[in-house]
C-alpha atoms as a PDB file:
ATOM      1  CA  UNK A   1      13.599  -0.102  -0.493  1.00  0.00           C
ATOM      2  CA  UNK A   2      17.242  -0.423  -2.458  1.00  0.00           C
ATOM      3  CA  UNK A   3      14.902  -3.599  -4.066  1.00  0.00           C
ATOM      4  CA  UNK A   4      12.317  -1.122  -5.678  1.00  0.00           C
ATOM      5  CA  UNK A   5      14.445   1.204  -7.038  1.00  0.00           C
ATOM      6  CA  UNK A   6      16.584  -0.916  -8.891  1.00  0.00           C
ATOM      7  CA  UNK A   7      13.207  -3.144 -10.169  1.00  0.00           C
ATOM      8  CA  UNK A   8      11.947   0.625 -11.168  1.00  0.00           C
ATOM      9  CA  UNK A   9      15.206   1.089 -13.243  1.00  0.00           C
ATOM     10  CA  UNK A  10      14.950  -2.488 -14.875  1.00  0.00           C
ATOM     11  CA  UNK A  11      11.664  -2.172 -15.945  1.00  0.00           C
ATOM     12  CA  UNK A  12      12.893   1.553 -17.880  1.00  0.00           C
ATOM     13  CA  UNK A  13      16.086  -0.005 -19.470  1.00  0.00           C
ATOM     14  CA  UNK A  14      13.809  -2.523 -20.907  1.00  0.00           C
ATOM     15  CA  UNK A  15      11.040  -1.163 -21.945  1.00  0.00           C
ATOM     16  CA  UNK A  16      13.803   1.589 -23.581  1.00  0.00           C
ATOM     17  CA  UNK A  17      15.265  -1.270 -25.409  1.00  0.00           C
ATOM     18  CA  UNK A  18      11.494  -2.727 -26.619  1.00  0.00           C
ATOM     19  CA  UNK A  19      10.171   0.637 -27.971  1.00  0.00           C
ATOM     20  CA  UNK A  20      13.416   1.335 -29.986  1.00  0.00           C
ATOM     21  CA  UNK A  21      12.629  -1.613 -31.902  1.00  0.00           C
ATOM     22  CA  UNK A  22       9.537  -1.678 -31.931  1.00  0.00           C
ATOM     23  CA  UNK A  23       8.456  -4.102 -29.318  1.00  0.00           C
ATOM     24  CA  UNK A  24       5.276  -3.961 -26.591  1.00  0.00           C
ATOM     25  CA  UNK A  25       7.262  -2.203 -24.163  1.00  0.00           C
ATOM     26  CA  UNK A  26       5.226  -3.720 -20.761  1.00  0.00           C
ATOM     27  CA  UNK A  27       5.853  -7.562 -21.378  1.00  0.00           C
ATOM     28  CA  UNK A  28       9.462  -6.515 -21.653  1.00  0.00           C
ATOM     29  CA  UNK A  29       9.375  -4.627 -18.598  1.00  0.00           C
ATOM     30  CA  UNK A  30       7.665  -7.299 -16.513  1.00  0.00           C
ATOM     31  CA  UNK A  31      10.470  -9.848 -18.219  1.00  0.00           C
ATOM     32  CA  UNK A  32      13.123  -7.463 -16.468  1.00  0.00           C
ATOM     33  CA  UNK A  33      11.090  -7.466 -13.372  1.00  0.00           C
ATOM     34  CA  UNK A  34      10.638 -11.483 -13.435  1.00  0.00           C
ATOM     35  CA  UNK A  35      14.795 -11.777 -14.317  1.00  0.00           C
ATOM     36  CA  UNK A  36      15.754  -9.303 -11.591  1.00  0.00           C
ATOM     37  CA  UNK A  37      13.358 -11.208  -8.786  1.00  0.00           C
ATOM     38  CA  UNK A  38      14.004 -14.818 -10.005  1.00  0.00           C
ATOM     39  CA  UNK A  39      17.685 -14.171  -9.968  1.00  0.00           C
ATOM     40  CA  UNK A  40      17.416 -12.491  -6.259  1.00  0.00           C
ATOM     41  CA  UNK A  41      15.134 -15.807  -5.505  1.00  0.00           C
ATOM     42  CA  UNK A  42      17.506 -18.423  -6.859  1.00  0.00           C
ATOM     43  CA  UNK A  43      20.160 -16.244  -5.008  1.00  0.00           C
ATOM     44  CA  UNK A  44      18.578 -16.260  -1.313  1.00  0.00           C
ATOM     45  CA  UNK A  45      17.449 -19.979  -1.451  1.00  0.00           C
ATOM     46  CA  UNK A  46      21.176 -20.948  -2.704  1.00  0.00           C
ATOM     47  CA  UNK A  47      22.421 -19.232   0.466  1.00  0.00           C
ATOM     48  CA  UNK A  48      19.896 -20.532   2.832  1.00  0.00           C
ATOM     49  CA  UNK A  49      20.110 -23.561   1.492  1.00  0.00           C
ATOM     50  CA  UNK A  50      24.388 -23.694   2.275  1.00  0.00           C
ATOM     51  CA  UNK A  51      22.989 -21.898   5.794  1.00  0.00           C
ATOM     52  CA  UNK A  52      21.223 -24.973   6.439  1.00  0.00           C
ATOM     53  CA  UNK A  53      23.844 -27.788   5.689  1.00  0.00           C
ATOM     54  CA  UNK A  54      27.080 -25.445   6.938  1.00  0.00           C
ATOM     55  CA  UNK A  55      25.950 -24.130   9.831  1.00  0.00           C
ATOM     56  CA  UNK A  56      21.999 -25.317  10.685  1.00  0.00           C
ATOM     57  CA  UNK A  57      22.087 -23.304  14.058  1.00  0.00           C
ATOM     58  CA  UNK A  58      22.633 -19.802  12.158  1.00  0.00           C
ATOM     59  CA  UNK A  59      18.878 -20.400  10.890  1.00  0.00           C
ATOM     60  CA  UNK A  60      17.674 -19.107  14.166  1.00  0.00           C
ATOM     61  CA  UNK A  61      19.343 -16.104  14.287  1.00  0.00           C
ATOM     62  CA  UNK A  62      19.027 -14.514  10.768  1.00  0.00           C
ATOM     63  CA  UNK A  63      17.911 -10.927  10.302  1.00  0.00           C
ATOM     64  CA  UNK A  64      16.040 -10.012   7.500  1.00  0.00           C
ATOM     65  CA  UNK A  65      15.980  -6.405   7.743  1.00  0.00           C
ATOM     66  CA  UNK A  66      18.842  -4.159   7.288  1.00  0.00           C
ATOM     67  CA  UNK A  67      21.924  -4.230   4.728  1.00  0.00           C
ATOM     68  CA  UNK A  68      24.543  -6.540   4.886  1.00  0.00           C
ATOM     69  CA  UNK A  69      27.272  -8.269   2.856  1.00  0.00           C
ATOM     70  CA  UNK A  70      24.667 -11.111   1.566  1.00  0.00           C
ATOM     71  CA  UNK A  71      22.164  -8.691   0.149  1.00  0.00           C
ATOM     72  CA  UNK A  72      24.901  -6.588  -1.382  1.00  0.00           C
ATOM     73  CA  UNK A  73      26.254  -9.565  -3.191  1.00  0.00           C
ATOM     74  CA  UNK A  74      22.637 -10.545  -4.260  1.00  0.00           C
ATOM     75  CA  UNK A  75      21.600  -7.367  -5.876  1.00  0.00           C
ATOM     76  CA  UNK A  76      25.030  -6.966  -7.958  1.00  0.00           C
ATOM     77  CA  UNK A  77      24.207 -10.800  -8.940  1.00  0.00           C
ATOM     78  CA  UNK A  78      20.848  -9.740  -9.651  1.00  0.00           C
ATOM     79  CA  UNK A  79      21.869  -6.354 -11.705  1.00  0.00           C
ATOM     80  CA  UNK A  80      24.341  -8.255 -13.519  1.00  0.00           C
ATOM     81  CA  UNK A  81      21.846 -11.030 -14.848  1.00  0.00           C
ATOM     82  CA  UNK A  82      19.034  -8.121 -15.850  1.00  0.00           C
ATOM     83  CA  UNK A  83      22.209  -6.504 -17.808  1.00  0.00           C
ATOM     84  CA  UNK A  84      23.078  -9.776 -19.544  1.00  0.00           C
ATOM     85  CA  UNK A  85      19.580 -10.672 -20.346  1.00  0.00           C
ATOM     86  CA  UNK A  86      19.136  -7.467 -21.962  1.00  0.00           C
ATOM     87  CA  UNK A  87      22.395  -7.665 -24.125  1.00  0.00           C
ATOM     88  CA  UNK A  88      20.887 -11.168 -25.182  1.00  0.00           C
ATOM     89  CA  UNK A  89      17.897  -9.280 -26.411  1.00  0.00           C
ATOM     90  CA  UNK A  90      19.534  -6.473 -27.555  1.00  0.00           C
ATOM     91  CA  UNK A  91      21.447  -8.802 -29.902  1.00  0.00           C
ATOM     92  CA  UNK A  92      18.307 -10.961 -31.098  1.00  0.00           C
ATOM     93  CA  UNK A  93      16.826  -7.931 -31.852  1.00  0.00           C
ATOM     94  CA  UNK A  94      19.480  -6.106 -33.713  1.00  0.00           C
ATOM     95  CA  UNK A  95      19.798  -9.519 -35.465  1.00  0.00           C
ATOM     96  CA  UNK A  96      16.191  -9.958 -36.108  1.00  0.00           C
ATOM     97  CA  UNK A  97      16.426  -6.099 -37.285  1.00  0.00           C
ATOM     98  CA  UNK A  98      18.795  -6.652 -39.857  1.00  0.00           C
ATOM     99  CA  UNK A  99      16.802 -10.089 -41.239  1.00  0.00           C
ATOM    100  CA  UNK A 100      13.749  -7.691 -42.653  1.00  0.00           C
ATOM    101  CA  UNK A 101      13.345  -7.423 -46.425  1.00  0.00           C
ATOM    102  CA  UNK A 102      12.658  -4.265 -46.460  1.00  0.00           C
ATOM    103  CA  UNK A 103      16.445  -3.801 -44.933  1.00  0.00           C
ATOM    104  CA  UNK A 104      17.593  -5.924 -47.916  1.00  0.00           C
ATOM    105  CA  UNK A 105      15.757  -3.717 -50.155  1.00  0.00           C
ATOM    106  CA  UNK A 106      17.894  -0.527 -48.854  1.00  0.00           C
ATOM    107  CA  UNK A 107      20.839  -2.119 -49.138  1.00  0.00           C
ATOM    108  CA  UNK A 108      20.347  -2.807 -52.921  1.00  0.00           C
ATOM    109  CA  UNK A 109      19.799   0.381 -53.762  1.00  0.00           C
ATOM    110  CA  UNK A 110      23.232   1.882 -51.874  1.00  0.00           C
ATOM    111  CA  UNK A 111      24.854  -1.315 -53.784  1.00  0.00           C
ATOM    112  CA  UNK A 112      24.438   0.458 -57.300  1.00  0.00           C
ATOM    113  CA  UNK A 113      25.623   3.780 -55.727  1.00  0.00           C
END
């Protein structure tokens, strides 16, 4: 449920950051949604996977309902790569912002001011 929320929120922040430049805000919302899920993904088959070679009897007995310390860890991993990602773009976009000729042609006329 925690899951849903936090995709909810992702999908806001960047489709926030795509309409204040300009961008289609849905493709960048699914992009948070497809960072946020692959990250939780890579996560939870990264931990099985050490599970399975550490300990292969613990396989049996997992719960997958419920908090605990794994999916705690996961969805700060997981929050932390949607907020990185979106600095990234944040960047390119301030950067691509800042490339446009018709910035260039503002700046020339504060030059002779």
């Amino acid at each position: 449920m925690l899951s849903i929320f936090i995709l909810i929120g992702a999908y806001r922040y960047y489709a926030q950051l795509a309409e204040r430049f300009g961008k289609t805000k849905w493709h960048y919302g699914l992009l948070a949604i497809a960072v946020y899920l692959g990250t939780q993904l890579f996560f939870g088959f990264s931990y099985g996977l050490y599970q399975g070679i550490s300990d292969p009897d613990s396989l049996e007995e997992v719960n997958y309902t419920g908090f605990s310390i794994v999916n705690i860890i996961s969805w700060i991993i997981s929050i932390a790569a949607v907020y990185g990602v979106y600095h990234l773009l944040e960047r390119k976009f301030v950067k691509e912002h800042m490339d446009k000729p018709s910035m260039e042609i503002e700046k020339i006329g504060k030059e002779n001011l």
